[in-house]
C-alpha atoms as a PDB file:
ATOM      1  CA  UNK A   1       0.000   0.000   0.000  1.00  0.00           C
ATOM      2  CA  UNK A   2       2.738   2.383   0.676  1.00  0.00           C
ATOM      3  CA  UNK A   3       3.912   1.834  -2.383  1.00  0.00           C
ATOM      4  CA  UNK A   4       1.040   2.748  -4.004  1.00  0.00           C
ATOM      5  CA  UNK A   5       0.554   5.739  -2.237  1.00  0.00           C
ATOM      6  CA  UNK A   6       3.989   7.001  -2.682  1.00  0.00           C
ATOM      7  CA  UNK A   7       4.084   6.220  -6.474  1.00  0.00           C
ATOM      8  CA  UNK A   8       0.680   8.685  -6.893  1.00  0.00           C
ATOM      9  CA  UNK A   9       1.886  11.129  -4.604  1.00  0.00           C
ATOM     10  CA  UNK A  10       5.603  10.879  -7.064  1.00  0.00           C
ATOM     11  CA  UNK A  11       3.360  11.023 -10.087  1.00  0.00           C
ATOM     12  CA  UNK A  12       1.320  14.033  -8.933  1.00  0.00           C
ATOM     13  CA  UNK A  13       4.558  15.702  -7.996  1.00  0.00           C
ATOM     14  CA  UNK A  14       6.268  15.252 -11.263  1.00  0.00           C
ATOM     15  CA  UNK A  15       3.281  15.984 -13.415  1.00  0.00           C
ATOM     16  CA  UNK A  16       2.370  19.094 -11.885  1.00  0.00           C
ATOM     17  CA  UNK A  17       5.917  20.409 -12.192  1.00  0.00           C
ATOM     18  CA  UNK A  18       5.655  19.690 -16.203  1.00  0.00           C
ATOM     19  CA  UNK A  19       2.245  21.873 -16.433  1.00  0.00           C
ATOM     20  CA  UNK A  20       3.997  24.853 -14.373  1.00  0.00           C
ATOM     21  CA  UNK A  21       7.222  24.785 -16.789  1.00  0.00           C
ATOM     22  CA  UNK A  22       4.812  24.807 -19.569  1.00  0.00           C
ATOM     23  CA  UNK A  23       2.531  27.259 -18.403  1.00  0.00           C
ATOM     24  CA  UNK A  24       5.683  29.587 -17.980  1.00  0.00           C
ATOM     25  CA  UNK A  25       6.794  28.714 -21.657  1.00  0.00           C
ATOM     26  CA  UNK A  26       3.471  29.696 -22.642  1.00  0.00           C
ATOM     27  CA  UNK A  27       3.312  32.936 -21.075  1.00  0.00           C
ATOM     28  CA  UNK A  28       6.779  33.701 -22.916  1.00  0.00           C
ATOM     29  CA  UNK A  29       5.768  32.724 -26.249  1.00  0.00           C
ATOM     30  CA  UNK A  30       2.336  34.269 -25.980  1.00  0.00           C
ATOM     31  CA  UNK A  31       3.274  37.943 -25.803  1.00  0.00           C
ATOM     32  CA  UNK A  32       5.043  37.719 -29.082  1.00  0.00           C
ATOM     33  CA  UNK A  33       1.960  35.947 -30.908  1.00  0.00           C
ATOM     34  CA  UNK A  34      -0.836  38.160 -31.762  1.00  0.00           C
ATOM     35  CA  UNK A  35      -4.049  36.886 -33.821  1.00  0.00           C
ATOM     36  CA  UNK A  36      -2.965  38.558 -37.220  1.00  0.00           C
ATOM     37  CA  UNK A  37       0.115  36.707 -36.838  1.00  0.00           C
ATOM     38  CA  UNK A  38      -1.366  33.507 -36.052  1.00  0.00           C
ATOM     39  CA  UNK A  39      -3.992  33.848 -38.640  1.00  0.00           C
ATOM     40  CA  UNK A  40      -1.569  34.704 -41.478  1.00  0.00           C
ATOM     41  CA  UNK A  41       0.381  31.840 -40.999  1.00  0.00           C
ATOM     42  CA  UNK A  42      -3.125  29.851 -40.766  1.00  0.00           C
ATOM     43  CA  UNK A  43      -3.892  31.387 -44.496  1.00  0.00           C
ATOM     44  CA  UNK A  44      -0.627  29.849 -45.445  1.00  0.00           C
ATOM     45  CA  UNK A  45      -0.877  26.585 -44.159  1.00  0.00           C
ATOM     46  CA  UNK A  46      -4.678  26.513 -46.046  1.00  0.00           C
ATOM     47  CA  UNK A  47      -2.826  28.088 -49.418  1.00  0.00           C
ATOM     48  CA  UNK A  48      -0.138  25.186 -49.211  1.00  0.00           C
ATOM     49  CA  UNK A  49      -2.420  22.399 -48.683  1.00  0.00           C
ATOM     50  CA  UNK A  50      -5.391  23.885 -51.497  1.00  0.00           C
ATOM     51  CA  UNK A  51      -2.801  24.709 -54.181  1.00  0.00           C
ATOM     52  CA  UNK A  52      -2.310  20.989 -55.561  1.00  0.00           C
ATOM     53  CA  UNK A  53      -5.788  21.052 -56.160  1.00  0.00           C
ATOM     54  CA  UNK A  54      -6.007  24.408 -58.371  1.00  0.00           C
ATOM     55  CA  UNK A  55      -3.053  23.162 -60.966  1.00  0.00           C
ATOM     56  CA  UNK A  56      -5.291  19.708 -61.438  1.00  0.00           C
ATOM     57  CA  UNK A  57      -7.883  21.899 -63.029  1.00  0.00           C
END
């Protein structure tokens, strides 16, 4: 039982660390992305995969 217990309480430990380092990583990178940004490179990813399809016609 106490092994158990100490492997969720390890788990819990470890796994919370991992969403605090990537909640910090987020709040880094998220001040440089705006919406414009993110939607331009959206409109590019859409233009790369659609553009096969116009030569075919």
């Amino acid at each position: 039982m106490k092994k158990i217990l100490s492997f969720i309480i390890l788990t819990f430990i470890l796994f919370s660390n991992y969403i605090i380092t990537n909640a910090e990583e987020d709040e880094e990178n998220k001040s440089s992305f705006t919406f414009e940004s993110d939607y331009k490179l959206y409109e590019e990813r859409v233009a790369n995969i659609c553009s096969p399809y116009e030569y075919i016609e």
